[in-house]
N, C-alpha and C. Protein backbone atom coordinates (compact mmCIF):
# COMPACT_ATOMS: atom_id res chain seq x y z
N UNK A 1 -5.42 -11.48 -5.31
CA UNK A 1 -4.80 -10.21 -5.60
C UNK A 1 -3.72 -10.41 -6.65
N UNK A 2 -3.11 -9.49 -7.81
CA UNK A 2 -2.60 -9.46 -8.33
C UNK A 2 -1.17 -8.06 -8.53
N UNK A 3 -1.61 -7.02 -7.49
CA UNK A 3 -0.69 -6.12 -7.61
C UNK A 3 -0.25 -5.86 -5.64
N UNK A 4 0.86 -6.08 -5.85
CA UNK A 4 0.76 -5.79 -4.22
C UNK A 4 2.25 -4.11 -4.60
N UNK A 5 2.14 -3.63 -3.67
CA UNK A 5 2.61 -2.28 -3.46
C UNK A 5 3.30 -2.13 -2.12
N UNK A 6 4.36 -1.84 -1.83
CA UNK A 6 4.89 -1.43 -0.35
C UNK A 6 4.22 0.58 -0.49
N UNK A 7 4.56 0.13 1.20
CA UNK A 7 3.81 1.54 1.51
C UNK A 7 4.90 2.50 1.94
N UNK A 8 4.44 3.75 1.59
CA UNK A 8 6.02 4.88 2.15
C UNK A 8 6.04 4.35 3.63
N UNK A 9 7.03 4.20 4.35
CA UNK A 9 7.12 4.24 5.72
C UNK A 9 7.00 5.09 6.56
N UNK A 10 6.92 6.28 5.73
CA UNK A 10 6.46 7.65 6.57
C UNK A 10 4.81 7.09 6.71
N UNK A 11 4.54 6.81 6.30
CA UNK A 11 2.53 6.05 6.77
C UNK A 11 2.27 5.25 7.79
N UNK A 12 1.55 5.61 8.55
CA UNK A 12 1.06 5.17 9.67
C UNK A 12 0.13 3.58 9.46
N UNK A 13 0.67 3.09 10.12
CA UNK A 13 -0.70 2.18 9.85
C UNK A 13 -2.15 2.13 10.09
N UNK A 14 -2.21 3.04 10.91
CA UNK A 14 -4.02 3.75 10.86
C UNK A 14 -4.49 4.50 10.00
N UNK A 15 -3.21 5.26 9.61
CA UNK A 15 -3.57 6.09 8.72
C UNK A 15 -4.04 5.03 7.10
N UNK A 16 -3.39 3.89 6.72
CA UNK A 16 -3.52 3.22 6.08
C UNK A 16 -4.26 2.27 5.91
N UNK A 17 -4.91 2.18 7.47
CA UNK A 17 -6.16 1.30 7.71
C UNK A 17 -7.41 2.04 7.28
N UNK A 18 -7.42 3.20 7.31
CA UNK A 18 -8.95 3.90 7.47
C UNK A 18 -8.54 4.18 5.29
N UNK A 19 -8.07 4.39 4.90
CA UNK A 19 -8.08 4.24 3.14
C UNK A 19 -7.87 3.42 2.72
N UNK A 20 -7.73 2.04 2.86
CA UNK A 20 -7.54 0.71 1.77
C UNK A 20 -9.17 0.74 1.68
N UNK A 21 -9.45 0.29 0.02
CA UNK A 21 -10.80 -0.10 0.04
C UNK A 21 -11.57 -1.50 0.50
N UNK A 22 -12.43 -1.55 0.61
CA UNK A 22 -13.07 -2.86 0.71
C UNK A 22 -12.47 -3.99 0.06
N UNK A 23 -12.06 -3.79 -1.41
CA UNK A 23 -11.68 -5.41 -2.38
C UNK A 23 -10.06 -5.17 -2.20
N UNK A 24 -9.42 -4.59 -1.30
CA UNK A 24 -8.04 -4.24 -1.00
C UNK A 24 -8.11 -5.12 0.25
N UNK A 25 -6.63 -5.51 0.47
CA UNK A 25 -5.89 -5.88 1.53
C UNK A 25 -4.61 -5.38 2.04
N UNK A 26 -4.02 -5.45 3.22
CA UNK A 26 -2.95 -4.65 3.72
C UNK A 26 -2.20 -5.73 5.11
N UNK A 27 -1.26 -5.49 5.06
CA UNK A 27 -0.36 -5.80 5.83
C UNK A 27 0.73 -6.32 6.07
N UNK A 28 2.04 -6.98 6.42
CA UNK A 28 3.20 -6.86 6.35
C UNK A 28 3.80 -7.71 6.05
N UNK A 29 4.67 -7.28 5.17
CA UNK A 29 6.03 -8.25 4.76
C UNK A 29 6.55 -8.78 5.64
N UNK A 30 7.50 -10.34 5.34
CA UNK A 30 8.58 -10.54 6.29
C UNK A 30 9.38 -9.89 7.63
N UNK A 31 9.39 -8.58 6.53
CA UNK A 31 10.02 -7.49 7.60
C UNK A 31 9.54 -6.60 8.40
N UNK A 32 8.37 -6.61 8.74
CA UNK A 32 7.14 -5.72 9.29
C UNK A 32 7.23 -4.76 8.06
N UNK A 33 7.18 -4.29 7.02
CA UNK A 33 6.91 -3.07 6.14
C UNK A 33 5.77 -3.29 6.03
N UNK A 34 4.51 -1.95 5.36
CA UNK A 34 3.28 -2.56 5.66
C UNK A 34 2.95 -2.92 3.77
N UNK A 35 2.70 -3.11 3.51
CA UNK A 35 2.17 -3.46 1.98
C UNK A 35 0.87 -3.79 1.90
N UNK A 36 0.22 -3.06 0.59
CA UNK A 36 -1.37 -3.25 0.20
C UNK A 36 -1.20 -4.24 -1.13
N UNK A 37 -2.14 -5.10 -0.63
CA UNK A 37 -2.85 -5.84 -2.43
C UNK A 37 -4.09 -5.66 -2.71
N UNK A 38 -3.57 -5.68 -3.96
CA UNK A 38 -4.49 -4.47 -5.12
C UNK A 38 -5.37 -5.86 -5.90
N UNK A 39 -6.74 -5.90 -6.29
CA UNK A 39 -6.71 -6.79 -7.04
C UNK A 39 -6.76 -6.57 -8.86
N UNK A 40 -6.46 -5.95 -8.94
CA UNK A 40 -5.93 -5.47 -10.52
C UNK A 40 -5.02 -4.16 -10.19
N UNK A 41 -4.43 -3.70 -11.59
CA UNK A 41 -3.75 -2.56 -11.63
C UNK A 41 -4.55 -1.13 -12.01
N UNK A 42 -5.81 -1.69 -12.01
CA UNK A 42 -7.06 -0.03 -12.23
C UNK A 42 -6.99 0.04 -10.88
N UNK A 43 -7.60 -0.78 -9.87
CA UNK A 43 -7.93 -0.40 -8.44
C UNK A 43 -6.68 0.77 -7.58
N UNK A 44 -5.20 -0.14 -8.23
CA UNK A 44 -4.35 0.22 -7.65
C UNK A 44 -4.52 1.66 -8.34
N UNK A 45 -4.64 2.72 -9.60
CA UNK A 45 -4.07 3.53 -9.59
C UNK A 45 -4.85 4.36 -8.94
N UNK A 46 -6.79 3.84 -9.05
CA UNK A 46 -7.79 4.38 -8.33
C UNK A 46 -7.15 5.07 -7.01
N UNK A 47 -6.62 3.97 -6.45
CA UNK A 47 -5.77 4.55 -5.04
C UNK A 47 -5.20 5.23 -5.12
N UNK A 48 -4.05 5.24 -5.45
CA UNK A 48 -2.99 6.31 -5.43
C UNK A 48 -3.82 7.43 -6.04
N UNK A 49 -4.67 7.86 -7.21
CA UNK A 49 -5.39 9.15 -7.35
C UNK A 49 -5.87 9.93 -6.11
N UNK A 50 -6.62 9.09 -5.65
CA UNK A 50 -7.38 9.43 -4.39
C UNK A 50 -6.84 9.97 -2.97
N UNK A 51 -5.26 8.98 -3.38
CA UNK A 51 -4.73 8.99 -1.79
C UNK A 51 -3.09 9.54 -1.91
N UNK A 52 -3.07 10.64 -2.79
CA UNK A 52 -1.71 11.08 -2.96
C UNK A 52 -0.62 11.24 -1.60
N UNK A 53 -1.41 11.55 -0.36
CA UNK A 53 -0.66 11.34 0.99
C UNK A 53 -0.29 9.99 1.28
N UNK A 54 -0.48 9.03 0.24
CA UNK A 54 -0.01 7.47 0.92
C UNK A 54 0.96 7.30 -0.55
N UNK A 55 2.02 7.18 -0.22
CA UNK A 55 3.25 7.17 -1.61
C UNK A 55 3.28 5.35 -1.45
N UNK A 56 2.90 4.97 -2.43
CA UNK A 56 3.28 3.50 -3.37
C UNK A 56 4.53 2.97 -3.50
N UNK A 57 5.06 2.35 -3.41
CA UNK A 57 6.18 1.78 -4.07
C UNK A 57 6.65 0.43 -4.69
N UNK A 58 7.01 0.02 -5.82
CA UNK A 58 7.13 -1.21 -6.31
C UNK A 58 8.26 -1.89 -5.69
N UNK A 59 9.06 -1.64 -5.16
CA UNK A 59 9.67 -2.00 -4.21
C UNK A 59 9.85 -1.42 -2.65
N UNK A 60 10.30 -2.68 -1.75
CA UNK A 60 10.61 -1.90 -0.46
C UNK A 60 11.35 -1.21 -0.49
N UNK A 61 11.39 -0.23 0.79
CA UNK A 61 12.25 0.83 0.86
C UNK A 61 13.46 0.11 1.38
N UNK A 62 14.43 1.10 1.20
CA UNK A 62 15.90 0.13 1.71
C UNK A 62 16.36 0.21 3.20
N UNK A 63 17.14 -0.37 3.90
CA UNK A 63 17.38 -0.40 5.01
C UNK A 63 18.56 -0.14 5.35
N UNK A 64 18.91 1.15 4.57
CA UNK A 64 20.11 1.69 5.37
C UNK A 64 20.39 1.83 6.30
């Protein structure tokens, strides 16, 4: 993989299990956050087109 992405935390992880594709992977940082890897940056935007209810982020969210 080459693009990995944190996931909004408002996302479920089922909800995030049943849309990663096949050549995708998913699951958690250090910190339990859940994060997908992408294996290029086409696949990744493929996703996010498709899956505007799952918000991306290039970084984790913060832990206020």
């Amino acid at each position: 993989w080459t693009v990995l992405r944190w996931v909004d935390p408002s996302v479920s992880a089922d909800d995030l299990k049943r849309a990663v594709p096949y050549d995708c992977s998913y699951g958690k940082d250090d910190k339990g956050r859940l994060v997908i890897l992408f294996p290029n940056s086409w696949t990744m935007r493929y996703f996010e087109e498709k899956n505007k209810d799952i918000p991306l982020h290039e970084s984790p969210a913060s832990e206020d």
